[in-house]
PDB file of N, CA and C in Angstrom:
ATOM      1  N   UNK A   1      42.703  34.073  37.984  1.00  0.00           N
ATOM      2  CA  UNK A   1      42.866  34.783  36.737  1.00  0.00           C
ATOM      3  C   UNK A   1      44.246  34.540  36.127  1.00  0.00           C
ATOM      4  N   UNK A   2      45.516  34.984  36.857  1.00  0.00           N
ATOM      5  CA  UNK A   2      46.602  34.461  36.603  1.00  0.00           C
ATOM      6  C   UNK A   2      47.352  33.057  37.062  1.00  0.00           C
ATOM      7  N   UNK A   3      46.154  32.450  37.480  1.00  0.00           N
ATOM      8  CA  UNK A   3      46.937  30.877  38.289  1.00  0.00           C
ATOM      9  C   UNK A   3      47.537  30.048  36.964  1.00  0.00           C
ATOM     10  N   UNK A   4      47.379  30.072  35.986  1.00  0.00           N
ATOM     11  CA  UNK A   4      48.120  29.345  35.300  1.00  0.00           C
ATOM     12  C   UNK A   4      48.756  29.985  33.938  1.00  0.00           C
ATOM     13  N   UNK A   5      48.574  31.084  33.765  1.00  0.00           N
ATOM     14  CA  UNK A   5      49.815  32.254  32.950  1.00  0.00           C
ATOM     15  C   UNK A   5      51.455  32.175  33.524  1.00  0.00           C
ATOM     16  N   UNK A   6      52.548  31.751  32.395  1.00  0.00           N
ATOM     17  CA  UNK A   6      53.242  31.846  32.949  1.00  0.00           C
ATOM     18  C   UNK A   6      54.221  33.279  33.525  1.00  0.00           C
ATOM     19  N   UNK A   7      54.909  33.019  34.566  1.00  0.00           N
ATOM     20  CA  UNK A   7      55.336  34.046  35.706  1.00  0.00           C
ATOM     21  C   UNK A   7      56.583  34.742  34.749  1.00  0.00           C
ATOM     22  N   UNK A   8      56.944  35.688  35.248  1.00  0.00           N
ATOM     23  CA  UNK A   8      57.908  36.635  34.143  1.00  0.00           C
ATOM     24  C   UNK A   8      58.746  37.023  35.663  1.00  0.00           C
ATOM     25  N   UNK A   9      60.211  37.036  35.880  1.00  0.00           N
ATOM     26  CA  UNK A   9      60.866  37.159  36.814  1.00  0.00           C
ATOM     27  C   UNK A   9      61.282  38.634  36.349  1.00  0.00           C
ATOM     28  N   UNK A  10      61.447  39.700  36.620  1.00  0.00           N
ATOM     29  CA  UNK A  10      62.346  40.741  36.872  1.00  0.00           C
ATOM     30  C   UNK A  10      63.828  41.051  37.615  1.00  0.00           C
ATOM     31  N   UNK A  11      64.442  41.261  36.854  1.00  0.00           N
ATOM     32  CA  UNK A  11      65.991  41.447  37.630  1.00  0.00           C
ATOM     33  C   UNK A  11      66.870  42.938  37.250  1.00  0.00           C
ATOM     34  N   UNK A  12      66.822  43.803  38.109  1.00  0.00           N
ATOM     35  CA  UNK A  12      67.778  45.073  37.613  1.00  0.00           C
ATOM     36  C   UNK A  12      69.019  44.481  37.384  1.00  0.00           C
ATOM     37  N   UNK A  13      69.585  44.988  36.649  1.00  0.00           N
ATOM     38  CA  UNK A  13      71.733  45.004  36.168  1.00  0.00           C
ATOM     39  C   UNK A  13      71.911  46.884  35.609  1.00  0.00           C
ATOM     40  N   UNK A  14      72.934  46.635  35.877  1.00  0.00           N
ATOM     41  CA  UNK A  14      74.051  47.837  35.976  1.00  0.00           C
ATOM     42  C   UNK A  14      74.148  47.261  34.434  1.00  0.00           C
ATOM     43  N   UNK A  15      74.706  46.312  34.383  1.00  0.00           N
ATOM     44  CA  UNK A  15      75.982  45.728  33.472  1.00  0.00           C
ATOM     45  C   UNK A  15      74.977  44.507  32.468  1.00  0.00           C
ATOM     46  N   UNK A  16      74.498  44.355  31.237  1.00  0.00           N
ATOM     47  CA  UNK A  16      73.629  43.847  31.019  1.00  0.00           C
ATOM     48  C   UNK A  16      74.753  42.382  30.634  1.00  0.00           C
ATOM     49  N   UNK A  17      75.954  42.726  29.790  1.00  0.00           N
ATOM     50  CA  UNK A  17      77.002  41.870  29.569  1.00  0.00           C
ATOM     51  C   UNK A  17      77.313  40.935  30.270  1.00  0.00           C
ATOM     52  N   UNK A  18      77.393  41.737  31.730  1.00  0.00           N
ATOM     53  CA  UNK A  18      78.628  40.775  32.527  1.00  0.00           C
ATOM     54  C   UNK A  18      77.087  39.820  33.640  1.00  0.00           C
ATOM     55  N   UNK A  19      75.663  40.815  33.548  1.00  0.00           N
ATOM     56  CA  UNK A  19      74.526  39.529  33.900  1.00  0.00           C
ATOM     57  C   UNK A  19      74.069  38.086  33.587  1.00  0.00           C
ATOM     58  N   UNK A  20      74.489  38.734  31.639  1.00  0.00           N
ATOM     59  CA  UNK A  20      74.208  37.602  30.586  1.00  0.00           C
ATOM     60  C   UNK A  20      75.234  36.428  31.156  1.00  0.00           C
ATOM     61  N   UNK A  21      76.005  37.202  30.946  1.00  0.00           N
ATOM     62  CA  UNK A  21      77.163  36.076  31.661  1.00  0.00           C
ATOM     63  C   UNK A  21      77.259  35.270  32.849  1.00  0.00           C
ATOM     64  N   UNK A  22      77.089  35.662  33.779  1.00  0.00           N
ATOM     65  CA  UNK A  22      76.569  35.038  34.933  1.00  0.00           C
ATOM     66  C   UNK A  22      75.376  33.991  35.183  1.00  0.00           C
ATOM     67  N   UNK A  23      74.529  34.819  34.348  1.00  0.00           N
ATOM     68  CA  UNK A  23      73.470  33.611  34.222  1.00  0.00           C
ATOM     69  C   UNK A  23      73.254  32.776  33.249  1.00  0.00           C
ATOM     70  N   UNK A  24      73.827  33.113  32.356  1.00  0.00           N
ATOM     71  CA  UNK A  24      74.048  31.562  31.007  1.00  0.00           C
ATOM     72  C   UNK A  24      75.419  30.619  31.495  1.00  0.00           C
ATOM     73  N   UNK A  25      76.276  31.250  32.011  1.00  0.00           N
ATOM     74  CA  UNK A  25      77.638  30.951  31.958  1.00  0.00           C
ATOM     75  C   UNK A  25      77.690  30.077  33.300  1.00  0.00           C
ATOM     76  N   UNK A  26      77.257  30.558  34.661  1.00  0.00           N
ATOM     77  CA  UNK A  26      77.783  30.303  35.898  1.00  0.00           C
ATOM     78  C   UNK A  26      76.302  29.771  36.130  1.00  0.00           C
ATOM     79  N   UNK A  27      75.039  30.203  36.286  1.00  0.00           N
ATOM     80  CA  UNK A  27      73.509  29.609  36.434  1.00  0.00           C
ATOM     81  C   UNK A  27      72.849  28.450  35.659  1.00  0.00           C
ATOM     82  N   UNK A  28      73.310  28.701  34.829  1.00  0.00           N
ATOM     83  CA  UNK A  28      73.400  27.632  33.294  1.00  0.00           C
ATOM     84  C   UNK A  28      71.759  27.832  32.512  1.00  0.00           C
ATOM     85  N   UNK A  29      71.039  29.159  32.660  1.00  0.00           N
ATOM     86  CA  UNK A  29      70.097  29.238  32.304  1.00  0.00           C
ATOM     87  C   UNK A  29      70.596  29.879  30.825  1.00  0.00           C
ATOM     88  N   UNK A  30      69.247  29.556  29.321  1.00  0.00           N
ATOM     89  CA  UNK A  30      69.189  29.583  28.479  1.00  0.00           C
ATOM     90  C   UNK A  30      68.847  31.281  27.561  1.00  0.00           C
ATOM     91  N   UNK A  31      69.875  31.887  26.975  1.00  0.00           N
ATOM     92  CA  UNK A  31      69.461  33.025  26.515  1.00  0.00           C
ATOM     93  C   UNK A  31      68.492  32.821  25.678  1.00  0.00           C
ATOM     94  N   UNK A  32      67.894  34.069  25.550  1.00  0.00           N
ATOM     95  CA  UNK A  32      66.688  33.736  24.498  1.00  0.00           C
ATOM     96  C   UNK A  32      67.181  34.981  23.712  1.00  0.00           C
ATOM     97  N   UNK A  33      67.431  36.431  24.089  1.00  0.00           N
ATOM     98  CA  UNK A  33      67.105  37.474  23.632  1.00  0.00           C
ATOM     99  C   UNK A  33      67.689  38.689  24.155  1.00  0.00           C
ATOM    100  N   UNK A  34      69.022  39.481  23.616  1.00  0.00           N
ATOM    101  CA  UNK A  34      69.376  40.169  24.129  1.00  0.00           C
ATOM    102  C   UNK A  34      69.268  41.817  23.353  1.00  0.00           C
ATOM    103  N   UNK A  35      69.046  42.863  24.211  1.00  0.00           N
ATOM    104  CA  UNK A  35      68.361  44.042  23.763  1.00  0.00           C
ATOM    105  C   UNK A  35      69.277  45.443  24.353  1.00  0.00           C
ATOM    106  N   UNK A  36      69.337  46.224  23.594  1.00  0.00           N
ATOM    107  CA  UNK A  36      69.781  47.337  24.843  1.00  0.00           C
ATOM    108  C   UNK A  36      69.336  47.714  26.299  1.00  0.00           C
ATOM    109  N   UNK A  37      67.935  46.968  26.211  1.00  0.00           N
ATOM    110  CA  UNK A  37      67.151  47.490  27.103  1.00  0.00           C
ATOM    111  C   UNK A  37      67.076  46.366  28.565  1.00  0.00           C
ATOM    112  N   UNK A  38      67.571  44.978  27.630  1.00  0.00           N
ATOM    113  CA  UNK A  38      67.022  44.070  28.315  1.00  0.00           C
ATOM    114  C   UNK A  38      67.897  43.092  27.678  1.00  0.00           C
ATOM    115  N   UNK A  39      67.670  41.705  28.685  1.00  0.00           N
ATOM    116  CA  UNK A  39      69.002  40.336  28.722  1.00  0.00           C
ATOM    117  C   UNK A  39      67.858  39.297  29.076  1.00  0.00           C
ATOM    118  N   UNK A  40      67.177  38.858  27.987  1.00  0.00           N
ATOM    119  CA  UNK A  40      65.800  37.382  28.237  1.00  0.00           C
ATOM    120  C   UNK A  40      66.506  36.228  28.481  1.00  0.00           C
ATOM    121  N   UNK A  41      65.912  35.514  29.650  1.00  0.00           N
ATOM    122  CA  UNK A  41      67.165  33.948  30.001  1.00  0.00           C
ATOM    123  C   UNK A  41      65.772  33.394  29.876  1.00  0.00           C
ATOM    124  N   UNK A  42      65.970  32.167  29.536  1.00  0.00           N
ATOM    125  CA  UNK A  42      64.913  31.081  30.442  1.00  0.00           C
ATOM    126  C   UNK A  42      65.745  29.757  31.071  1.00  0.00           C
ATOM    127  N   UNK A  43      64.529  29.719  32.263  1.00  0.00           N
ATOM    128  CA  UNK A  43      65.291  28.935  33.372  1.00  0.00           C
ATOM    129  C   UNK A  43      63.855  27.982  33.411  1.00  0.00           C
ATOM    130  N   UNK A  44      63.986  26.884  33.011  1.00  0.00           N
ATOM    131  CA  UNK A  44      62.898  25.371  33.162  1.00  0.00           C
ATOM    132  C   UNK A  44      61.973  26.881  32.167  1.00  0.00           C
ATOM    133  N   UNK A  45      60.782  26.465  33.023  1.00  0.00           N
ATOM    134  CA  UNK A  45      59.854  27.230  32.562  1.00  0.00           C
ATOM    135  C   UNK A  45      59.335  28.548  32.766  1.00  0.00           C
ATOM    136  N   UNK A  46      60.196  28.874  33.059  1.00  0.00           N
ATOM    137  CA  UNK A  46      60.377  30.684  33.446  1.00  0.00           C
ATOM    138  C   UNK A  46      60.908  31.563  33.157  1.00  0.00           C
ATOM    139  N   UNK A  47      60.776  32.601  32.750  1.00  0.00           N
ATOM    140  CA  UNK A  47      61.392  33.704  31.648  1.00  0.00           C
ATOM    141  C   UNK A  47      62.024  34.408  32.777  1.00  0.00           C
ATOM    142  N   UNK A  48      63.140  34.596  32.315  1.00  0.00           N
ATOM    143  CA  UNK A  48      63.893  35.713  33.305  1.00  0.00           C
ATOM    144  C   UNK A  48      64.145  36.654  32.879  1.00  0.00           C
ATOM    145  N   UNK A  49      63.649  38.114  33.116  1.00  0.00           N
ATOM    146  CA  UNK A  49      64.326  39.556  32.254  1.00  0.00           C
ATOM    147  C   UNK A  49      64.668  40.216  33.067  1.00  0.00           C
ATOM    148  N   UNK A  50      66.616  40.679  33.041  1.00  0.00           N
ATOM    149  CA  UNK A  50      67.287  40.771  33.113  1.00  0.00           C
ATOM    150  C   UNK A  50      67.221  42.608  32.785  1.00  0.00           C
ATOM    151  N   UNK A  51      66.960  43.677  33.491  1.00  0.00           N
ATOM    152  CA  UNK A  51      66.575  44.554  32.950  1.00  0.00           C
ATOM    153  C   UNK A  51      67.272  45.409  33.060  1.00  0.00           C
ATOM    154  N   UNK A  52      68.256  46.517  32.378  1.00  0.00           N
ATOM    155  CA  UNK A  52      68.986  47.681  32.589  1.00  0.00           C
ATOM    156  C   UNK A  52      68.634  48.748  33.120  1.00  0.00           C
ATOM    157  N   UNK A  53      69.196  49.085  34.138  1.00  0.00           N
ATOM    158  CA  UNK A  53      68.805  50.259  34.720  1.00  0.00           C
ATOM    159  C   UNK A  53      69.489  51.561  35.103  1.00  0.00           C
ATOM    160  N   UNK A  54      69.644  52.225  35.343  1.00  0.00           N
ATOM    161  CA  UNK A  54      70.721  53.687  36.102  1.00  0.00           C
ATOM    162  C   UNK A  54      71.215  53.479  37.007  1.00  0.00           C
ATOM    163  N   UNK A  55      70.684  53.130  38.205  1.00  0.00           N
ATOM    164  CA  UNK A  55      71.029  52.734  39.520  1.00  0.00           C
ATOM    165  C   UNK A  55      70.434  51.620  40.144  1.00  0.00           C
ATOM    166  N   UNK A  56      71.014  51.167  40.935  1.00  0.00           N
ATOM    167  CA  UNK A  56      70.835  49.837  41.469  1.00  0.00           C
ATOM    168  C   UNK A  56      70.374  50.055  43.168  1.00  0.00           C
ATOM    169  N   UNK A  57      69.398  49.491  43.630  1.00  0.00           N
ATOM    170  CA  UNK A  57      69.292  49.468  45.525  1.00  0.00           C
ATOM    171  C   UNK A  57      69.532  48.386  45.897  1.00  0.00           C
ATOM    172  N   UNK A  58      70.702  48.103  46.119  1.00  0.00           N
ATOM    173  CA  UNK A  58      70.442  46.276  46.409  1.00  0.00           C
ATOM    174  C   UNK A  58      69.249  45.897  47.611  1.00  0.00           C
ATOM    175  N   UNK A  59      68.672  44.668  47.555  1.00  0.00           N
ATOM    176  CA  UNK A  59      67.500  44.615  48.626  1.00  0.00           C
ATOM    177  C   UNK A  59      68.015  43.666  49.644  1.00  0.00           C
ATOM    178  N   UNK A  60      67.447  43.773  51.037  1.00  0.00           N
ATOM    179  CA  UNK A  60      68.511  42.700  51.813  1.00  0.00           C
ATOM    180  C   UNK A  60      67.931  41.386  51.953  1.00  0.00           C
ATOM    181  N   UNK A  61      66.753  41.255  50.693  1.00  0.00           N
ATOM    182  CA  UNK A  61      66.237  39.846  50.379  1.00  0.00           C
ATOM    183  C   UNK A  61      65.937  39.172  49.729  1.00  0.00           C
ATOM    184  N   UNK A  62      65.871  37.901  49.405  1.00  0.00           N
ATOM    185  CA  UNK A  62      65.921  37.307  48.070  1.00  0.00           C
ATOM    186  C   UNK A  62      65.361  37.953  47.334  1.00  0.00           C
ATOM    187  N   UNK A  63      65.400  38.174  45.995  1.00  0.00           N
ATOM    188  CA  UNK A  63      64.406  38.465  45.220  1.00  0.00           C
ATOM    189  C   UNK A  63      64.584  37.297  43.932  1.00  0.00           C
ATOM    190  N   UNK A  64      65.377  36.186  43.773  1.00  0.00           N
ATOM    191  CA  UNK A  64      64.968  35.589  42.660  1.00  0.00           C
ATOM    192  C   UNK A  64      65.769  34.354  43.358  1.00  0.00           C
ATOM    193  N   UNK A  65      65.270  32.998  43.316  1.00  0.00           N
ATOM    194  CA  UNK A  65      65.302  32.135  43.932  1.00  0.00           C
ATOM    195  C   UNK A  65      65.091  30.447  42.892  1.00  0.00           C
ATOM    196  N   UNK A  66      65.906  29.348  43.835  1.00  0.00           N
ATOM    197  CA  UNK A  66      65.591  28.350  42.703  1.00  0.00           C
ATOM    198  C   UNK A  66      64.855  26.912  44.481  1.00  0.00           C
ATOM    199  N   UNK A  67      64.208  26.374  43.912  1.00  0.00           N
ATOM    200  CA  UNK A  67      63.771  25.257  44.586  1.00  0.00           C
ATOM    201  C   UNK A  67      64.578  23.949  43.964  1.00  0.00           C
ATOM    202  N   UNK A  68      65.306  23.673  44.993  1.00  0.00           N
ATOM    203  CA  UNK A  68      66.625  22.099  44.443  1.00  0.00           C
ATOM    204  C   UNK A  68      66.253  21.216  45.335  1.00  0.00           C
ATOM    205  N   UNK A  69      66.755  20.204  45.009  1.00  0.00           N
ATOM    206  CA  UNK A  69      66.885  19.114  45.769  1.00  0.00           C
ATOM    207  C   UNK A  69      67.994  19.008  46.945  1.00  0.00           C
ATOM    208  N   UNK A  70      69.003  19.012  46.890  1.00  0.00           N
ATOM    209  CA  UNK A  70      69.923  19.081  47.530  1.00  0.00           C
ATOM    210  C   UNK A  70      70.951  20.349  47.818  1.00  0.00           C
ATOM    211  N   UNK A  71      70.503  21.734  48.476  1.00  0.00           N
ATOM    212  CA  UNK A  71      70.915  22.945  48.516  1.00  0.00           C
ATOM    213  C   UNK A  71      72.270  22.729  48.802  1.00  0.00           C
ATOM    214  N   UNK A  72      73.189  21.819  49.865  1.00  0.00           N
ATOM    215  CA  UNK A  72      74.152  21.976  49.814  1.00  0.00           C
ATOM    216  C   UNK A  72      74.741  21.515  48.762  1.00  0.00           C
ATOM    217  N   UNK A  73      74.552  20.568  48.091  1.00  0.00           N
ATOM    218  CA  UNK A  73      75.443  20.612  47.046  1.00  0.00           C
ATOM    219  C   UNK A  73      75.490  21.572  46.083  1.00  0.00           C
ATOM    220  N   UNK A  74      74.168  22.148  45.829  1.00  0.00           N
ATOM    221  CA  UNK A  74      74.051  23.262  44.900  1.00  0.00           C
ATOM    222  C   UNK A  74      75.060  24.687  45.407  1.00  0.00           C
ATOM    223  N   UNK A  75      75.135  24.705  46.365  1.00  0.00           N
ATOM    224  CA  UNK A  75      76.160  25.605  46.785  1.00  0.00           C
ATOM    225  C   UNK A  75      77.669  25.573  46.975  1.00  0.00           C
ATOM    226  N   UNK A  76      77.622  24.045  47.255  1.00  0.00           N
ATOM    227  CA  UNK A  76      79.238  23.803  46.550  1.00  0.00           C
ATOM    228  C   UNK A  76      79.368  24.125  45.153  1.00  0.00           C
ATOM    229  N   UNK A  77      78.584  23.902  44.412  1.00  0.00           N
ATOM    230  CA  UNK A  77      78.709  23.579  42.891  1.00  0.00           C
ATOM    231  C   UNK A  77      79.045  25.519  42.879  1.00  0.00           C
ATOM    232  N   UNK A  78      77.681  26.105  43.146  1.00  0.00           N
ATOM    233  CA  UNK A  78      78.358  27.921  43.059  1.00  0.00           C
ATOM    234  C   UNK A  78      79.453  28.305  43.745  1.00  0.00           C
ATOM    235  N   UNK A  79      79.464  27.916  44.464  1.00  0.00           N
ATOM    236  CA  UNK A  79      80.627  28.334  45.198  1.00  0.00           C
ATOM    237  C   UNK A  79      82.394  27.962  44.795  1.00  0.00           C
ATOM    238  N   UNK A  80      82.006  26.170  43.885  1.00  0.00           N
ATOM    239  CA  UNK A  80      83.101  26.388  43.056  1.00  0.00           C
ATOM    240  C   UNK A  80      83.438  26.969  41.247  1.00  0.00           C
ATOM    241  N   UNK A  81      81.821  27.339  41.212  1.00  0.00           N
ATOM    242  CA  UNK A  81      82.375  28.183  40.194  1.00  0.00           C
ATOM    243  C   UNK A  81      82.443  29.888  40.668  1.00  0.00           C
ATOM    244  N   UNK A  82      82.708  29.987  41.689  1.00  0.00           N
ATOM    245  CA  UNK A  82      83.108  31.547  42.220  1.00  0.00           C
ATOM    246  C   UNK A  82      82.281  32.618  42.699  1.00  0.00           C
ATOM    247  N   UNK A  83      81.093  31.458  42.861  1.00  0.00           N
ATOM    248  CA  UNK A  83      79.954  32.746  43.729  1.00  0.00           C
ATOM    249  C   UNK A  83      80.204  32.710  44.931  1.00  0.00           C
ATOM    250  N   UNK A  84      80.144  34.065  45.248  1.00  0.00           N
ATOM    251  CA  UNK A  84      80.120  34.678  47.024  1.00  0.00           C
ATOM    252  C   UNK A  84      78.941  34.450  47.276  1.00  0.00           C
ATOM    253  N   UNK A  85      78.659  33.238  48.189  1.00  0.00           N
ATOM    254  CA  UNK A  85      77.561  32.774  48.684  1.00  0.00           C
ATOM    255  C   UNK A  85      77.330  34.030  50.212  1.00  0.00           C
ATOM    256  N   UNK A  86      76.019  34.021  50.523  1.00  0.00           N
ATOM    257  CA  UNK A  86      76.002  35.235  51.613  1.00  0.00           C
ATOM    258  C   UNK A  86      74.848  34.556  53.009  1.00  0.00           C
ATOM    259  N   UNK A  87      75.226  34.465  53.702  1.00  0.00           N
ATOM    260  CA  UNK A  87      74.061  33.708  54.785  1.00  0.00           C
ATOM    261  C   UNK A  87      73.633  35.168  55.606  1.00  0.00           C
TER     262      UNK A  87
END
């Protein structure tokens, strides 16, 4: 039914500003649409919404993920633009 609808990612933020930022800026994914409510990226072919919330639970597992070719380099590359990578 949904095998070929495309997928809609969900992401809580505290901070809808400093998300946008992170993920256009440091992820290099594409804004589409920014709202009080909400921060729309797209990444290849996937909508990312970026959603404001009250409180935050952080989870102790992925919840939004990319498939690369070469992970270590992709983690040098975050890591030199200033992400705290976490194993």
């Amino acid at each position: 039914m949904l095998g070929a609808a495309p997928v809609v990612a969900f992401i809580p933020s505290l901070d809808l500003t400093r998300s946008g930022a992170f993920y256009t800026g440091v992820l290099g994914l594409s804004l589409e649409e920014v709202t009080p409510y909400a921060c729309v990226l797209r990444g290849g072919s996937m909508m990312v919404r970026v959603t404001k919330v009250g409180s935050l639970q952080p989870q102790p597992f992925t919840v939004l993920g990319w498939q690369v070719d070469d992970i270590h380099a992709v983690a040098a590359e975050l890591a030199a633009a200033g992400v705290d990578l976490v194993r």
